[in-house]
N, C-alpha and C. Protein backbone atom coordinates (compact mmCIF):
# COMPACT_ATOMS: atom_id res chain seq x y z
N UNK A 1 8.57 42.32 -25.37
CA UNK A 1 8.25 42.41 -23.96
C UNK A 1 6.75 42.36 -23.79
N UNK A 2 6.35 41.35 -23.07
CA UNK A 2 4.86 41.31 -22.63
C UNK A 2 4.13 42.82 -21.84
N UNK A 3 3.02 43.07 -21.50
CA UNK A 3 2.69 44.21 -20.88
C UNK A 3 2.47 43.53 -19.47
N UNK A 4 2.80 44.08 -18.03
CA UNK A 4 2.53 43.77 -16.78
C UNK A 4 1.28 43.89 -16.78
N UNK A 5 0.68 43.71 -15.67
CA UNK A 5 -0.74 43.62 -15.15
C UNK A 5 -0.12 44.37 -13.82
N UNK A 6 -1.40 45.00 -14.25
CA UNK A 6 -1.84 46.62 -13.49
C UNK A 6 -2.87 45.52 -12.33
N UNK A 7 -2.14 46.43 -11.53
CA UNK A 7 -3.17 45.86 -9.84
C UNK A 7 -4.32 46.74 -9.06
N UNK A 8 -5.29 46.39 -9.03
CA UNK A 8 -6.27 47.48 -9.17
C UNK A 8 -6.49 47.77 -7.35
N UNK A 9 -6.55 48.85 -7.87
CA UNK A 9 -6.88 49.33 -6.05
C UNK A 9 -8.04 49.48 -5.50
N UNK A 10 -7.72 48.87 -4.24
CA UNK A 10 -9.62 48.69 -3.32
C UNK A 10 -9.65 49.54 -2.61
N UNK A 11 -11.16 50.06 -2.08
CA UNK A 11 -10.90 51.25 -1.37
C UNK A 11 -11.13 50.29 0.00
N UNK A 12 -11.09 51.07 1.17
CA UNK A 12 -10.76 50.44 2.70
C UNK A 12 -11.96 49.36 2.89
N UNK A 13 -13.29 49.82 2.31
CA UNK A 13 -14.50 49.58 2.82
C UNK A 13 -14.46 48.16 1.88
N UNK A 14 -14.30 48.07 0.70
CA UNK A 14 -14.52 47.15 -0.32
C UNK A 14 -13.47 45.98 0.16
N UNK A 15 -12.08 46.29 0.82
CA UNK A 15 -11.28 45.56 1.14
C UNK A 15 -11.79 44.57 2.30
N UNK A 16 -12.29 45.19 3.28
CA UNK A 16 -12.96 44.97 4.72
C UNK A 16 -13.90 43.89 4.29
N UNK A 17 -15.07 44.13 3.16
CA UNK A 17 -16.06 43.62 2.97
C UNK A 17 -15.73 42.03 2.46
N UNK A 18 -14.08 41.66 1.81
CA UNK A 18 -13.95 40.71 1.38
C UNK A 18 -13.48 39.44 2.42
N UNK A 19 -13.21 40.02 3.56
CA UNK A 19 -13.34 39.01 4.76
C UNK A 19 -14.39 39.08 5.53
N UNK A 20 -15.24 39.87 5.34
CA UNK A 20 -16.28 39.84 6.29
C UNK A 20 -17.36 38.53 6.17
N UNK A 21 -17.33 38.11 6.77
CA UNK A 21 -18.03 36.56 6.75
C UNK A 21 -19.19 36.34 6.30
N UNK A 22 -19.88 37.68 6.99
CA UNK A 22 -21.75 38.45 6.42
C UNK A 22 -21.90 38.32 4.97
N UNK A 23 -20.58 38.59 4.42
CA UNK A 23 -20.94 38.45 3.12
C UNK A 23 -20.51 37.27 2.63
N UNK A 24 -20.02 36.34 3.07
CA UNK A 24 -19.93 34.96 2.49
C UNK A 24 -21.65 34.98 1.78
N UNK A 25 -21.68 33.70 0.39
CA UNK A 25 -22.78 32.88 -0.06
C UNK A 25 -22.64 32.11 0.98
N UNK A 26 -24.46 32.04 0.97
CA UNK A 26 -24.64 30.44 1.37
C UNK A 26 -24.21 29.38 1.07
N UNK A 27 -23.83 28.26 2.10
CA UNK A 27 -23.40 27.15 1.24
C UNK A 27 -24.52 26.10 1.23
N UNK A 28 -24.85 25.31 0.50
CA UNK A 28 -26.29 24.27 0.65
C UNK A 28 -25.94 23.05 1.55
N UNK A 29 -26.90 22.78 2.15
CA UNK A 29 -26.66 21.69 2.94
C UNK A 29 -26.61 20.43 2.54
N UNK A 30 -25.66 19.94 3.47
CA UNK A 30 -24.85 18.93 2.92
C UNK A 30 -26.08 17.73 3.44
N UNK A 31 -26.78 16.40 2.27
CA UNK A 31 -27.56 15.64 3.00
C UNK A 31 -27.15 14.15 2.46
N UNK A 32 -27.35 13.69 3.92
CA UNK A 32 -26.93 12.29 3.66
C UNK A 32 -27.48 11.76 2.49
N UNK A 33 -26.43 11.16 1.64
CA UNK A 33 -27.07 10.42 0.32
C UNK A 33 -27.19 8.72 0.71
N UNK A 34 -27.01 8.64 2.18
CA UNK A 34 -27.41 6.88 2.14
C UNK A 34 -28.30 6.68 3.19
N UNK A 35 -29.50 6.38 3.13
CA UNK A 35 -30.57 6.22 4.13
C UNK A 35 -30.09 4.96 4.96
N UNK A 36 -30.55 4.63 5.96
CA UNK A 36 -30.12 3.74 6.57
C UNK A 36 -30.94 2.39 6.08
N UNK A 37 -31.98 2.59 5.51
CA UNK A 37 -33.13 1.25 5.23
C UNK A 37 -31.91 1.14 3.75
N UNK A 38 -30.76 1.55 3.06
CA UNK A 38 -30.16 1.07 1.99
C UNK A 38 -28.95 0.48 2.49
N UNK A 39 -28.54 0.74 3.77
CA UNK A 39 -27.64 0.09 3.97
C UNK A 39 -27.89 -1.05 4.92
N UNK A 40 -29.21 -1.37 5.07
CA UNK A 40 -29.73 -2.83 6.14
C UNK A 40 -29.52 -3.73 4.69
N UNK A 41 -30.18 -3.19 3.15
CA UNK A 41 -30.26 -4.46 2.33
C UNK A 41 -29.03 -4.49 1.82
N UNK A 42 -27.80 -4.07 1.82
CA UNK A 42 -26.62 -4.40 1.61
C UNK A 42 -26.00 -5.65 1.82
N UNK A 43 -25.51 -6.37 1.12
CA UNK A 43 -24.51 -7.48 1.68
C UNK A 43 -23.11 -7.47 1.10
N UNK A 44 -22.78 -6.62 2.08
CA UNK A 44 -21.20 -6.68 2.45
C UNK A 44 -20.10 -7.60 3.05
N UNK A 45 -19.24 -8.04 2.56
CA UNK A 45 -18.85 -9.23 2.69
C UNK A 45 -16.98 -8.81 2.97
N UNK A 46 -16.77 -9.05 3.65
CA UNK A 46 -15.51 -8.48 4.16
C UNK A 46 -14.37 -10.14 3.97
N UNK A 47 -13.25 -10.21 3.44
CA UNK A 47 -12.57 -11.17 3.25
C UNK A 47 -10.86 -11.19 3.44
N UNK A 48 -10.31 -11.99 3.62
CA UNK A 48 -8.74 -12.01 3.54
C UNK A 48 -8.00 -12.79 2.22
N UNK A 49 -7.31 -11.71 1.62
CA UNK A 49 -6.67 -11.81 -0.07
C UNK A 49 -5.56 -12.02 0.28
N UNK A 50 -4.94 -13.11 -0.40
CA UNK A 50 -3.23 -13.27 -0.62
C UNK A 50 -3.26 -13.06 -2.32
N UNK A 51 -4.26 -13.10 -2.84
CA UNK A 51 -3.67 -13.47 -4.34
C UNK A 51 -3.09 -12.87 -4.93
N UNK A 52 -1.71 -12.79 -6.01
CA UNK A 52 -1.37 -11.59 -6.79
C UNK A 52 -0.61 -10.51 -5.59
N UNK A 53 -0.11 -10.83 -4.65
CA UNK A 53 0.05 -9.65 -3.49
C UNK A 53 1.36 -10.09 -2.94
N UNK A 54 2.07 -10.97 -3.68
CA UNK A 54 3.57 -11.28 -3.02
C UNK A 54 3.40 -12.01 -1.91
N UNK A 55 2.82 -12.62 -1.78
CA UNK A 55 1.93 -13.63 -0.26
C UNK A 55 1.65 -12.33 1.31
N UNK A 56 1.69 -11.10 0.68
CA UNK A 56 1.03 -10.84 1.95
C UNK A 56 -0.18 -10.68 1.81
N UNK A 57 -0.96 -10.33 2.89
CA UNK A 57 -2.41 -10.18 3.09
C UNK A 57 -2.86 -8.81 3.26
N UNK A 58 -4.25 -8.72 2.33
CA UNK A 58 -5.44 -7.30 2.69
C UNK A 58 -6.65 -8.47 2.78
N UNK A 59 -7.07 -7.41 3.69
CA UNK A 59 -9.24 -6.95 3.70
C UNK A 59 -9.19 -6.58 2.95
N UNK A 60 -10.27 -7.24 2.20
CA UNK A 60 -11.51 -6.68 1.10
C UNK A 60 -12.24 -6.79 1.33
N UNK A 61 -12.84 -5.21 1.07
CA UNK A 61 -14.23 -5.72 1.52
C UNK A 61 -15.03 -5.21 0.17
N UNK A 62 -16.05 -6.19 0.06
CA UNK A 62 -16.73 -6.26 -1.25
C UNK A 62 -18.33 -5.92 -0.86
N UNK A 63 -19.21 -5.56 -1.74
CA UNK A 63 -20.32 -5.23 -1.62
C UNK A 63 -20.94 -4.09 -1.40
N UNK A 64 -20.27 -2.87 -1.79
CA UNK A 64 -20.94 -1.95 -1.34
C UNK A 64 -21.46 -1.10 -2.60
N UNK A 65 -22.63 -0.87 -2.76
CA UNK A 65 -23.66 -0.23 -3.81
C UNK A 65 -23.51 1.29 -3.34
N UNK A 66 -22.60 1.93 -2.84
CA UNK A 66 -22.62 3.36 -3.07
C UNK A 66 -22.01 4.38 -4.15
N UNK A 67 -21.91 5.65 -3.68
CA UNK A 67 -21.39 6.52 -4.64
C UNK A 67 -19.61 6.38 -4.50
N UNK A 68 -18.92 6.72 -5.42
CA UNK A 68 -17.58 6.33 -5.67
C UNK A 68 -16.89 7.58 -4.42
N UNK A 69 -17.46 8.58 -4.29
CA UNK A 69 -16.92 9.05 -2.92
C UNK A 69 -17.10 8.85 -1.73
N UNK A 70 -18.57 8.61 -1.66
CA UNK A 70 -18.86 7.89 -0.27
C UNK A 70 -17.62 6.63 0.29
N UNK A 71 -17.33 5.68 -0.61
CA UNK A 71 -16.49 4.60 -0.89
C UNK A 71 -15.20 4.87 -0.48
N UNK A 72 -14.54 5.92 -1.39
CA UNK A 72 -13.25 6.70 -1.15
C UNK A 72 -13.06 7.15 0.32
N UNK A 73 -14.48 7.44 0.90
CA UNK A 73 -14.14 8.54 2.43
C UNK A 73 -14.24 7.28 2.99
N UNK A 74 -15.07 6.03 3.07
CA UNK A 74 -15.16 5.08 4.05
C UNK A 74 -13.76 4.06 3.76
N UNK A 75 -13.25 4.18 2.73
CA UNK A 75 -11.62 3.91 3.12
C UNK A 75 -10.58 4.35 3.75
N UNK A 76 -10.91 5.78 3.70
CA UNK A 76 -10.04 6.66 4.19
C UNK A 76 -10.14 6.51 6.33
N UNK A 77 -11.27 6.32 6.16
CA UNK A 77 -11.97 6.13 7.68
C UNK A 77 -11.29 4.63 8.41
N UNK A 78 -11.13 3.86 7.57
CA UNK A 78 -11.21 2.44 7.96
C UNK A 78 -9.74 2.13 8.14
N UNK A 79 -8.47 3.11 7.08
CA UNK A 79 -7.27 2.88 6.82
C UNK A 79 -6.74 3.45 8.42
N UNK A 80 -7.49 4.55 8.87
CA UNK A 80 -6.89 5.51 9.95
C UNK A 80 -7.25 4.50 10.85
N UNK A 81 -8.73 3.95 11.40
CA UNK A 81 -9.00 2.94 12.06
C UNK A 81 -7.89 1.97 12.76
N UNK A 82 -7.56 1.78 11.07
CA UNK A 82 -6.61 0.13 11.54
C UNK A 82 -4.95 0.51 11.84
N UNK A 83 -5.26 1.84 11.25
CA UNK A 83 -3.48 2.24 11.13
C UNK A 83 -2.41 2.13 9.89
N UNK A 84 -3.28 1.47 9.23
CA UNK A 84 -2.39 0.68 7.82
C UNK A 84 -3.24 1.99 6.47
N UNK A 85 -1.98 1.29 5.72
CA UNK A 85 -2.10 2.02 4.26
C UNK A 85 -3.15 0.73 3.34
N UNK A 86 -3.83 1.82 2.18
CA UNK A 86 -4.85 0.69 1.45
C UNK A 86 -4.93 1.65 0.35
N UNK A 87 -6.28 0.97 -0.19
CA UNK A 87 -6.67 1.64 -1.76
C UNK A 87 -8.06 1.17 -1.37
N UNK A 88 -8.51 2.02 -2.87
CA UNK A 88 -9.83 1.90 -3.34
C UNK A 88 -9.99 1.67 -4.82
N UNK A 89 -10.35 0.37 -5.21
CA UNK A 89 -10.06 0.28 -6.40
C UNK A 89 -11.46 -0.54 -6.95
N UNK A 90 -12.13 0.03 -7.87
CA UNK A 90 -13.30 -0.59 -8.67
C UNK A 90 -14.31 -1.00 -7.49
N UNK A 91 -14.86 0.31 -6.50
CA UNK A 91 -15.93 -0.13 -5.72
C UNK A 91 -15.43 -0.98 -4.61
N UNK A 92 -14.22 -0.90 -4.16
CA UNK A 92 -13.85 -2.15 -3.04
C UNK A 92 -12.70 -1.65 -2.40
N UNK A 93 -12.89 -1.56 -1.24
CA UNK A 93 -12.03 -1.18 -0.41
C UNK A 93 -10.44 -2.07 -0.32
N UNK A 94 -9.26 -1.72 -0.27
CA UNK A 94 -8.15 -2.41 -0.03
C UNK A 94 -7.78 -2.27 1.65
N UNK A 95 -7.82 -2.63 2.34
CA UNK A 95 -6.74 -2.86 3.54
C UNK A 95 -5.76 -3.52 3.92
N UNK A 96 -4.63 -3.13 4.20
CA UNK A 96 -3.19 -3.67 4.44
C UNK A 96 -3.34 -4.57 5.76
N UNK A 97 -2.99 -5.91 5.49
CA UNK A 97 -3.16 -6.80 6.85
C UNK A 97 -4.44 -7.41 7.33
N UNK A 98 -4.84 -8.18 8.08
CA UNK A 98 -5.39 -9.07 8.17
C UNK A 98 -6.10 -8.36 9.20
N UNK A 99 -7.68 -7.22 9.15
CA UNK A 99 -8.21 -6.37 9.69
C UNK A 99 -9.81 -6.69 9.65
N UNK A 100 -9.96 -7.93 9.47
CA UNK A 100 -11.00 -8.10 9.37
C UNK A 100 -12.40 -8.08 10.56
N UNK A 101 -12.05 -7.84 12.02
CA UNK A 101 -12.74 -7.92 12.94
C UNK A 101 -12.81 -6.41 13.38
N UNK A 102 -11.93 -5.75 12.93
CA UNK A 102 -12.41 -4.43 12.99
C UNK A 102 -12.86 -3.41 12.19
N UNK A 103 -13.05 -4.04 11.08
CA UNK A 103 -14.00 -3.73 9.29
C UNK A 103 -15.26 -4.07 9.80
N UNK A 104 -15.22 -5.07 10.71
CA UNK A 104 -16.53 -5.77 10.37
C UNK A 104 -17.46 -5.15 11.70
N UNK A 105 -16.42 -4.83 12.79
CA UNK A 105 -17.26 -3.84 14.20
C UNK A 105 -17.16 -2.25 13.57
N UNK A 106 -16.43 -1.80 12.79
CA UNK A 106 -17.13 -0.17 12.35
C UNK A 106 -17.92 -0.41 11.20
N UNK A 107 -18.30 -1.50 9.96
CA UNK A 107 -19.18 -1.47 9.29
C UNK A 107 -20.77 -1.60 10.33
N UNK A 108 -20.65 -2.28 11.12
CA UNK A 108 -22.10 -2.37 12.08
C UNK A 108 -22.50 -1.05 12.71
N UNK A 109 -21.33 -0.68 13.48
CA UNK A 109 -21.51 0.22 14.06
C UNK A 109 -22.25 1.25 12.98
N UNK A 110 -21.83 1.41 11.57
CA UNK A 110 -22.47 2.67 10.59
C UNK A 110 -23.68 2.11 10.39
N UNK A 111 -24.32 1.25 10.67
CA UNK A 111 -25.15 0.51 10.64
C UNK A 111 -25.49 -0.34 8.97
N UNK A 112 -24.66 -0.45 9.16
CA UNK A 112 -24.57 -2.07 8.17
C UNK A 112 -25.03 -3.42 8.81
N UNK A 113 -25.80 -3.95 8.58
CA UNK A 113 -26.14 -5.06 9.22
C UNK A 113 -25.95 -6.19 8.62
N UNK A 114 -26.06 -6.52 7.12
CA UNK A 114 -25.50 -7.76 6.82
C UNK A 114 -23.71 -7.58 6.24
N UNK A 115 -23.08 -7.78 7.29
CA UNK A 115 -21.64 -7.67 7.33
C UNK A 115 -20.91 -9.01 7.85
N UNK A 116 -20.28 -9.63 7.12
CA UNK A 116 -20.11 -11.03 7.61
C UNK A 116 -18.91 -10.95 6.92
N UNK A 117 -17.65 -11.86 7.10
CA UNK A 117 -16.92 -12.64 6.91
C UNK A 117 -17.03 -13.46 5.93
N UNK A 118 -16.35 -13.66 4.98
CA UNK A 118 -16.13 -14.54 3.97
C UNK A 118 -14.77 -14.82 3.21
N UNK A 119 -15.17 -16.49 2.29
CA UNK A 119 -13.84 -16.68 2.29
C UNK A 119 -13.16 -17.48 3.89
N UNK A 120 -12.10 -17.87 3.31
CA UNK A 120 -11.30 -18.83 3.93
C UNK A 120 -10.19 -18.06 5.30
C-alpha cells in the first residue's frame, strides 16, 4: 500500500492572500516583435493552389519572414476572417477556398504593403 498525501492546512489569512490579485507577480510587457518599417520590406505574395489537393483550392500565402508564432496567430486571424478551416505549415499560411481578395485587404490593412497576387 502506497502512503496518502497529507493535505496541509492554510490558515484564513494565507488562504485569502492566494486570490488576492495585490499579490499576483508582475507580468512583463508584452512588445510588438514586428516594427512596421519590417513589414513595408516584405514581399508577400498571396496565390491560388490546386496541386496535390484532390482539385480543390487554398490561398497561400507565401513570404512572410516572421516568428513561427506570430505566423500561427496570423492564420488563426485570417481562417476566422474567411470562415474556412486551414493550416500552417513550413512558414506559409494554408486557406481553404479561393480567399484571395480578402488575404490580400487584411494583409494591407496590418500594414503590409507589398501584398500582391500571384500565380495564375
Amino acid at each position: 500500500m502506497s502512503k496518502k498525501n497529507k493535505q496541509q492546512a492554510l490558515t484564513w489569512d494565507a488562504f485569502q492572500s492566494l486570490g488576492n490579485p495585490e499579490n499576483a507577480p508582475d507580468l512583463p510587457k508584452e512588445e510588438s516583435s514586428i516594427d512596421s518599417s519590417t513589414k513595408n520590406k516584405q514581399r508577400i505574395r498571396v496565390l491560388l493552389d490546386k496541386k496535390r489537393r484532390g482539385g480543390k483550392s487554398v490561398t497561400l500565402i507565401k513570404g512572410l519572414d516572421e516568428s513561427e508564432g506570430y505566423i500561427s496567430e496570423l492564420g488563426k486571424r485570417l481562417k476566422k476572417i474567411c470562415g474556412v478551416g486551414g493550416s500552417v505549415k513550413n512558414g506559409e499560411v494554408i486557406v481553404q477556398g479561393d480567399h484571395r481578395d480578402k488575404v490580400i485587404q487584411y494583409l494591407i490593412e496590418q500594414g503590409y504593403t507589398d501584398c500582391k497576387k500571384s500565380g495564375g
